[in-house]
C-alpha atoms as a PDB file:
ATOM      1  CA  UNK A   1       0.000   0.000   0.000  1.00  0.00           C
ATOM      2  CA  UNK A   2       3.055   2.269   0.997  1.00  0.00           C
ATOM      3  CA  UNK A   3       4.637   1.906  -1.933  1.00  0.00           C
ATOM      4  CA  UNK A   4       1.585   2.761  -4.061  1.00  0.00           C
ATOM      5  CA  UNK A   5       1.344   6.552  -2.951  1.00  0.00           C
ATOM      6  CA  UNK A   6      -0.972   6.138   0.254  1.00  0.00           C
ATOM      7  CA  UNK A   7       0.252   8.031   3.437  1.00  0.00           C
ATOM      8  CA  UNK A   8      -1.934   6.907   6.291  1.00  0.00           C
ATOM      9  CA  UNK A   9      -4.944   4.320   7.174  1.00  0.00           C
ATOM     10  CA  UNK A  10      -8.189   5.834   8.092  1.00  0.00           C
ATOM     11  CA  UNK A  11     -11.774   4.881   9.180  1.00  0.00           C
ATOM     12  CA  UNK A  12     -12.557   8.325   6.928  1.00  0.00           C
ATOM     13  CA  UNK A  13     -15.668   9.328   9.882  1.00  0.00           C
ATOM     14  CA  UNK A  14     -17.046   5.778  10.289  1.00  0.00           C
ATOM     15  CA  UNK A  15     -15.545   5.349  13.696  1.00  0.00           C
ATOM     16  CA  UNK A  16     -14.021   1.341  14.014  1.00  0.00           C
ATOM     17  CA  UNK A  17     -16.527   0.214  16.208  1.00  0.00           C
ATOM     18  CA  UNK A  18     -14.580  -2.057  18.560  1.00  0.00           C
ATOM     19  CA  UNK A  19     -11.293  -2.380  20.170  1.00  0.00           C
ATOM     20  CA  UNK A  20      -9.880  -5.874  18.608  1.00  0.00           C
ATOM     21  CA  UNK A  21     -10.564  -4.212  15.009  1.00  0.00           C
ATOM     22  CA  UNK A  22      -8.765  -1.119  16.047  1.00  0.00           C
ATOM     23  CA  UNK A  23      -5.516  -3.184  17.395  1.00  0.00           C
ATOM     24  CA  UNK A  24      -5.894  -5.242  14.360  1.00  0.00           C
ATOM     25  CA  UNK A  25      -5.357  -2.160  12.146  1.00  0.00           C
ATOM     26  CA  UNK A  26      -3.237  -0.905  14.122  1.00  0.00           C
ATOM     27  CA  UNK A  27      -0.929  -3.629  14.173  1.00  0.00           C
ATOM     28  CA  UNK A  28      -1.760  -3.646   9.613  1.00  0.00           C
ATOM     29  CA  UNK A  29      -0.377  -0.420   9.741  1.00  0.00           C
ATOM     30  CA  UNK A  30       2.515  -0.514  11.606  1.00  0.00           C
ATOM     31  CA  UNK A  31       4.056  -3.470   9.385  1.00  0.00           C
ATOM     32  CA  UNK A  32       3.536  -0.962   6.031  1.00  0.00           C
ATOM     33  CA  UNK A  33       4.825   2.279   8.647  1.00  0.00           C
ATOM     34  CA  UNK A  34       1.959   4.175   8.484  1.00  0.00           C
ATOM     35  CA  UNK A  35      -0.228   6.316  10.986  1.00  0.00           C
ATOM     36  CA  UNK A  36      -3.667   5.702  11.404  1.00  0.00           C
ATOM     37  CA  UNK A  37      -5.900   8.720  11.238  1.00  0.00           C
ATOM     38  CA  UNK A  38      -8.939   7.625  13.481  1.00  0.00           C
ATOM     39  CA  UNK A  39     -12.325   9.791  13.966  1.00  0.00           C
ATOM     40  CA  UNK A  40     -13.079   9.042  17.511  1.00  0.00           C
ATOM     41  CA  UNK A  41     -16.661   8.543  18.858  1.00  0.00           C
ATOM     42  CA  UNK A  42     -18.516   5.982  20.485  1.00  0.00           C
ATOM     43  CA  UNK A  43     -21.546   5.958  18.234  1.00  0.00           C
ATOM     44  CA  UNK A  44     -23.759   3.821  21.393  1.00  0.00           C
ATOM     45  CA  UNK A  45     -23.411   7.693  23.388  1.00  0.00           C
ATOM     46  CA  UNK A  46     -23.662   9.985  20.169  1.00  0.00           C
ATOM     47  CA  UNK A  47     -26.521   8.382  18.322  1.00  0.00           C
ATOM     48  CA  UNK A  48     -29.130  10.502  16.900  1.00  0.00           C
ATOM     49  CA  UNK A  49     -26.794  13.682  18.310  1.00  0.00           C
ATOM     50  CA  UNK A  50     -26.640  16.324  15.526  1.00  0.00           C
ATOM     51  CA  UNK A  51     -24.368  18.719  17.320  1.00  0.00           C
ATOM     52  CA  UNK A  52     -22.399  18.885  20.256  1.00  0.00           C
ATOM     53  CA  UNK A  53     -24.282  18.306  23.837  1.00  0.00           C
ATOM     54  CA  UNK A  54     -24.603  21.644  25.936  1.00  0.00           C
ATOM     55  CA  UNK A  55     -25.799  25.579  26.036  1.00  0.00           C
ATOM     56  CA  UNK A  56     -26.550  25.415  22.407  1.00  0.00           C
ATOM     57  CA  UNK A  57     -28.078  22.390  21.468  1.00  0.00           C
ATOM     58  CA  UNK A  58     -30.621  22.996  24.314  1.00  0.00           C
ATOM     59  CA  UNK A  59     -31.058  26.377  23.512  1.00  0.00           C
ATOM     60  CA  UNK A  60     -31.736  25.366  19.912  1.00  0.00           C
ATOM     61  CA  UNK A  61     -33.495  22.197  20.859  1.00  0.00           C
ATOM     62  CA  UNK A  62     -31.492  19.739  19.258  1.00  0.00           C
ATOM     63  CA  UNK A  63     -30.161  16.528  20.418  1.00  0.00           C
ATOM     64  CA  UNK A  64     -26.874  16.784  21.277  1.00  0.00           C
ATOM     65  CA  UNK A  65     -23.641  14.237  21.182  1.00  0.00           C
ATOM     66  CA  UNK A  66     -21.806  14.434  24.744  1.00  0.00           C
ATOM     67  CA  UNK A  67     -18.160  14.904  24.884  1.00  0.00           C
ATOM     68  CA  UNK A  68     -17.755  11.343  26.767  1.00  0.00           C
ATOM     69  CA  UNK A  69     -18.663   9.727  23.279  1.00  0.00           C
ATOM     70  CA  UNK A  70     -15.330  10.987  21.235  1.00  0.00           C
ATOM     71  CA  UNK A  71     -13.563  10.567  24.874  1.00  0.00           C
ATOM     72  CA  UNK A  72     -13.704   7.438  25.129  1.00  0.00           C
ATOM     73  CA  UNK A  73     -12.507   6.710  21.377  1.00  0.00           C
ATOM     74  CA  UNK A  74      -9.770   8.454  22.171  1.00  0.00           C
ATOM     75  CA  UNK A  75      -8.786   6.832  25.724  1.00  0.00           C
ATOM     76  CA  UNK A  76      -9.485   3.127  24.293  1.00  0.00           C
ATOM     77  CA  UNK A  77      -7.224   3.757  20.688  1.00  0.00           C
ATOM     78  CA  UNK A  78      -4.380   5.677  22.870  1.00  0.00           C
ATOM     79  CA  UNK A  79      -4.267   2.498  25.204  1.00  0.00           C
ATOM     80  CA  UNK A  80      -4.188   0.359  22.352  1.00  0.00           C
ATOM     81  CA  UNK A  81      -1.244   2.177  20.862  1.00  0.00           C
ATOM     82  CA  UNK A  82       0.755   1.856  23.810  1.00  0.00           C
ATOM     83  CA  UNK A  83       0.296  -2.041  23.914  1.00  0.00           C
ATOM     84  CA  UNK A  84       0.516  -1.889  19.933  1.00  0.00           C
ATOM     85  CA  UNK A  85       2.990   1.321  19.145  1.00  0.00           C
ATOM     86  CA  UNK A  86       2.005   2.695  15.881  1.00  0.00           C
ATOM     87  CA  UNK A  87       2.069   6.110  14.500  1.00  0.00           C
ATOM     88  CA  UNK A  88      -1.737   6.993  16.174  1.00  0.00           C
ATOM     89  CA  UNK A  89      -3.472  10.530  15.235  1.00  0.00           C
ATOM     90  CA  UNK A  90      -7.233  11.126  16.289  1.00  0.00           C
ATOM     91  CA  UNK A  91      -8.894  13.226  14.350  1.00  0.00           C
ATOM     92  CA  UNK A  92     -11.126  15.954  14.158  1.00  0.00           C
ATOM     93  CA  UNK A  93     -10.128  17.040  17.883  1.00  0.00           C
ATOM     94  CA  UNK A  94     -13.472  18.818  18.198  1.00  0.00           C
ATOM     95  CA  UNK A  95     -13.769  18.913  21.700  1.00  0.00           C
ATOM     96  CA  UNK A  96     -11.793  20.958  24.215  1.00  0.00           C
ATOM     97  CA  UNK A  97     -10.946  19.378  27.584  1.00  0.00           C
ATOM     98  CA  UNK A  98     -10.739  15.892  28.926  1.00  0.00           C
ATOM     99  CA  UNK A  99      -9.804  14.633  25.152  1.00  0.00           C
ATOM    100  CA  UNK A 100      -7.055  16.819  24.738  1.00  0.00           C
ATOM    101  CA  UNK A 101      -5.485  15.584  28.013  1.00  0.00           C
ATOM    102  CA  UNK A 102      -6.230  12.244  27.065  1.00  0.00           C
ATOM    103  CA  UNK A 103      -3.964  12.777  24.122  1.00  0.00           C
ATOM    104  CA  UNK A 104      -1.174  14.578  25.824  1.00  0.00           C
ATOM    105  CA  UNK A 105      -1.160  12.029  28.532  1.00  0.00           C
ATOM    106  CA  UNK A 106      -1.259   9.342  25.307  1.00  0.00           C
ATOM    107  CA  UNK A 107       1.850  11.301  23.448  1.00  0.00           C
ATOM    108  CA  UNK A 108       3.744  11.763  26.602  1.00  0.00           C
ATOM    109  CA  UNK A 109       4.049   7.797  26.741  1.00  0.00           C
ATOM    110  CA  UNK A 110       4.557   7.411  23.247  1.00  0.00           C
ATOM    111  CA  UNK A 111       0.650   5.946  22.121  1.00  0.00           C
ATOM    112  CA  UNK A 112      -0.498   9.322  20.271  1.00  0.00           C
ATOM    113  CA  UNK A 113       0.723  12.085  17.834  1.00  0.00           C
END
C-alpha cells in the first residue's frame, strides 16, 4: 500500500466500532509504517446527536452528542497504541478538555501524535 502513494490508514468518519478491530489495524499499519488517522466517537453515546451536547443544542433544541462519546474513542485507541505502538493521530479534535489531556497524557508515553 506504501509503496503505491498512500500516506496513512483511516476509518474516513465511520468510527471502528470495537477495540480488537482497532488493534488489528493498528498492528496492519505498523508493518507498512503508516499512521492511522482515526475519527473518535462511540456511536452507542452519540446516536441521533446532531451537534455537540450543551448551552446550544438545548437552547436550539437539538439533540446533542456528549463529549464522553469521542472521549472514550480516544482513551481506548491511545491504550491500544501503547500495547501496539504505531504512528496513532485522532482526528477531528473537536472537543476541548478531557480529550485533549487524554492525548497529551497518550503522546507523553509514546501511544499518540
Amino acid at each position: 500500500m506504501k509503496k503505491a502513494g498512500i500516506i496513512a490508514v483511516s476509518d474516513d468518519g465511520r468510527p471502528v466500532p470495537s477495540a480488537g478491530m482497532m488493534r488489528r489495524a493498528m498492528e496492519y499499519a505498523r508493518g507498512f509504517d503508516l499512521p492511522v488517522v482515526d475519527h473518535c466517537e462511540d456511536r452507542s453515546l452519540a446516536a441521533g446527536g446532531v451537534m455537540h451536547e450543551g448551552r446550544w443544542s438545548l437552547i436550539l433544541g437539538l439533540k446533542g452528542m456528549p463529549a464522553t462519546a469521542e472521549e472514550i474513542d480516544a482513551i481506548r485507541d491511545c491504550a491500544l497504541a501503547k500495547l501496539k505502538p504505531a504512528p496513532k493521530f485522532t482526528w477531528p479534535m473537536s472537543l476541548p478538555g478531557a480529550r485533549w489531556m487524554v492525548v497529551r497524557r497518550a503522546k507523553s508515553i509514546g501511544g499518540c501524535r
